[in-house]
C-alpha atoms as a PDB file:
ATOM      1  CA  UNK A   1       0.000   0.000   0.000  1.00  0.00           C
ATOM      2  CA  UNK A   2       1.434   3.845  -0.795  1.00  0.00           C
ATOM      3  CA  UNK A   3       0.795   6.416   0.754  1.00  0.00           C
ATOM      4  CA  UNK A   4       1.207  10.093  -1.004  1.00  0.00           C
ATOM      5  CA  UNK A   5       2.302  12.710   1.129  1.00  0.00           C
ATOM      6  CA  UNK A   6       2.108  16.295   0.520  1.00  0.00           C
ATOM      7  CA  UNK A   7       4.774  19.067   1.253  1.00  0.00           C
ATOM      8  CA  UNK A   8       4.333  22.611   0.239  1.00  0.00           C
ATOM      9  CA  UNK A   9       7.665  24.434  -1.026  1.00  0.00           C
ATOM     10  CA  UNK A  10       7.973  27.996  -2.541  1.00  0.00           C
ATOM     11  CA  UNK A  11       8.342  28.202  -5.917  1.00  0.00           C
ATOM     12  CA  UNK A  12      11.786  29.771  -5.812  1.00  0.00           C
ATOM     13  CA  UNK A  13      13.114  26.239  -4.437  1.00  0.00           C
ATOM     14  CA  UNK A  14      12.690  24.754  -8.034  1.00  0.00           C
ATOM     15  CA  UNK A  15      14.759  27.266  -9.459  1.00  0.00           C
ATOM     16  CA  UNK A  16      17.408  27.448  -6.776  1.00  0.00           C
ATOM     17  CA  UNK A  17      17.460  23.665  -7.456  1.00  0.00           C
ATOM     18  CA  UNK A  18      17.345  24.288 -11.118  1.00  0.00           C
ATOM     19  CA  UNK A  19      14.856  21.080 -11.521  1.00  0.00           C
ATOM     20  CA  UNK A  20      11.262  20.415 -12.228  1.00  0.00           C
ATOM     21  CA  UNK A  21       9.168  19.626  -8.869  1.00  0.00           C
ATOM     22  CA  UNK A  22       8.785  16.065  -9.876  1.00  0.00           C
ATOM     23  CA  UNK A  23      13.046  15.973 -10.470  1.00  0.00           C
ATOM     24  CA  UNK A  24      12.670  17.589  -6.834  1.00  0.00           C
ATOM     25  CA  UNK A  25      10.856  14.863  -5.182  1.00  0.00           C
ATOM     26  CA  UNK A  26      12.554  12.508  -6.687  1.00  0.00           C
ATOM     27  CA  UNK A  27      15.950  13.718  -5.820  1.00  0.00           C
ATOM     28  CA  UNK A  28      14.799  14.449  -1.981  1.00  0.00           C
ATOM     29  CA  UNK A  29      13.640  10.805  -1.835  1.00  0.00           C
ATOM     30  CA  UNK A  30      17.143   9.558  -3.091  1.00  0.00           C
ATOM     31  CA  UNK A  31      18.993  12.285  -0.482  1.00  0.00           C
ATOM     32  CA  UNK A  32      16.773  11.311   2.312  1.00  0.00           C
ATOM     33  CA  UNK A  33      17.303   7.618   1.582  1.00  0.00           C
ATOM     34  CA  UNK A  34      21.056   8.143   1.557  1.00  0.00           C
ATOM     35  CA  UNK A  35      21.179   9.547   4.408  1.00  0.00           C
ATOM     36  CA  UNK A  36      18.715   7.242   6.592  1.00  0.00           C
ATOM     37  CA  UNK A  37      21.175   4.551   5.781  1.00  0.00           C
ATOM     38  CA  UNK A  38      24.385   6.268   5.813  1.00  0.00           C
ATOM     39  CA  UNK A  39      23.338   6.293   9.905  1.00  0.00           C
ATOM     40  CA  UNK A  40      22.138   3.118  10.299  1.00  0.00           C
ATOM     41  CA  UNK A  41      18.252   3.422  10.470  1.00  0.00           C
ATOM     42  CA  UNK A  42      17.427   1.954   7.167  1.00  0.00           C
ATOM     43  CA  UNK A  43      18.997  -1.073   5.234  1.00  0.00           C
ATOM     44  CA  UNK A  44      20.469  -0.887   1.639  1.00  0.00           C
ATOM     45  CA  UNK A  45      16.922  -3.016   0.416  1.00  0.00           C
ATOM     46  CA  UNK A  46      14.667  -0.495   2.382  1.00  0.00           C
ATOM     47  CA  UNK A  47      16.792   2.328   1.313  1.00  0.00           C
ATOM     48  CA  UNK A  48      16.331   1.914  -2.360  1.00  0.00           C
ATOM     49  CA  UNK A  49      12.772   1.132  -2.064  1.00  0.00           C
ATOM     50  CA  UNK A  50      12.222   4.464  -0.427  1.00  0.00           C
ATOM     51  CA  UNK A  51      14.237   6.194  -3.042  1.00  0.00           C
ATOM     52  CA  UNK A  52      12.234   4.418  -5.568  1.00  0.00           C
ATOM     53  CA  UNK A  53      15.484   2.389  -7.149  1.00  0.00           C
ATOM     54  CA  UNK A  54      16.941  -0.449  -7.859  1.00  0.00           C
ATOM     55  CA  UNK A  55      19.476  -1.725  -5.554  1.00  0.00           C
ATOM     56  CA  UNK A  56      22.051  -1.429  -7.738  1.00  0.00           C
ATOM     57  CA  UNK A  57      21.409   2.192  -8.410  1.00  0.00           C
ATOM     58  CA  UNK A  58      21.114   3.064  -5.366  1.00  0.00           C
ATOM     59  CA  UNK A  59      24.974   1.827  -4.986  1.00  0.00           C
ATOM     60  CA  UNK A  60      25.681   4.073  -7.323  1.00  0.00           C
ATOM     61  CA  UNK A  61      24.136   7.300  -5.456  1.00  0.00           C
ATOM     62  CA  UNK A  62      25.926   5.992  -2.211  1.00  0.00           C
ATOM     63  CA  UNK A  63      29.015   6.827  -4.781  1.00  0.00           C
ATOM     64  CA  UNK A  64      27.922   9.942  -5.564  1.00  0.00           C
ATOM     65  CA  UNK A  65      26.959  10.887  -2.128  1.00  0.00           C
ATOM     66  CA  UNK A  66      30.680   9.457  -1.143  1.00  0.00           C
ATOM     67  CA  UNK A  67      28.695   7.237   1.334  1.00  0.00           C
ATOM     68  CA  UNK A  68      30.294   4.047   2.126  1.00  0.00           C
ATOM     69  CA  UNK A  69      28.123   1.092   1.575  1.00  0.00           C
ATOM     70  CA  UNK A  70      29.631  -0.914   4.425  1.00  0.00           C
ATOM     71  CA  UNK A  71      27.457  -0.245   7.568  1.00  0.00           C
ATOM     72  CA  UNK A  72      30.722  -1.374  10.087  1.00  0.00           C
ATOM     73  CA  UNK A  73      32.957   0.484  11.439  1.00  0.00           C
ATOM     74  CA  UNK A  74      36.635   0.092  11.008  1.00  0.00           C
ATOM     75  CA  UNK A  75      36.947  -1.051  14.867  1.00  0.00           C
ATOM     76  CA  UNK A  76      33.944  -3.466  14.692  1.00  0.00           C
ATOM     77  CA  UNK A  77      35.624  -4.753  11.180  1.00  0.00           C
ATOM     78  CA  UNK A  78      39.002  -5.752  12.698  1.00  0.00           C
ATOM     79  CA  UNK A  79      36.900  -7.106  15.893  1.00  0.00           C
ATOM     80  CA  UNK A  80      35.123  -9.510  13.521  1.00  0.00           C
ATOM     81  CA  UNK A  81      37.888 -10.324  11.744  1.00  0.00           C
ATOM     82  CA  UNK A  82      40.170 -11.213  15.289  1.00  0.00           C
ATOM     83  CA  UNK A  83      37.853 -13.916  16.136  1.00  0.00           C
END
């Protein structure tokens, strides 16, 4: 089930954005999914569904983002890699 949600924004955000208000959404989808998992509150799979993506090119935004797509840290990696 979807659920549409409505936000109101001033005009003059399309054209400080330089994009169309359906580029806009889209975009804020993809930046608000990027960030959701770049701290740990939403998985890669959940991530690109809320983006409206595949997986794969949602990979590609964590690139463009320069958002890792490992969710460890480098401590917890050697930790797990010790044992």
């Amino acid at each position: 089930m979807n659920v549409q949600v409505n936000v109101e924004l001033p005009e003059e955000v399309f054209s400080a954005t330089r994009s169309t208000p359906a580029d806009f959404v889209n975009e804020m989808r993809l930046a608000a999914a990027v960030k959701w998992y770049e701290i740990g509150r939403v998985s890669q799979s959940k991530a690109a569904e809320i983006a409206g993506v595949s997986r794969h090119d949602f990979l590609e935004a964590l690139n463009k983002f320069g958002v890792s797509p490992f969710q460890v840290t480098e401590d917890e990696l050697v930790k797990e890699l010790a044992i």
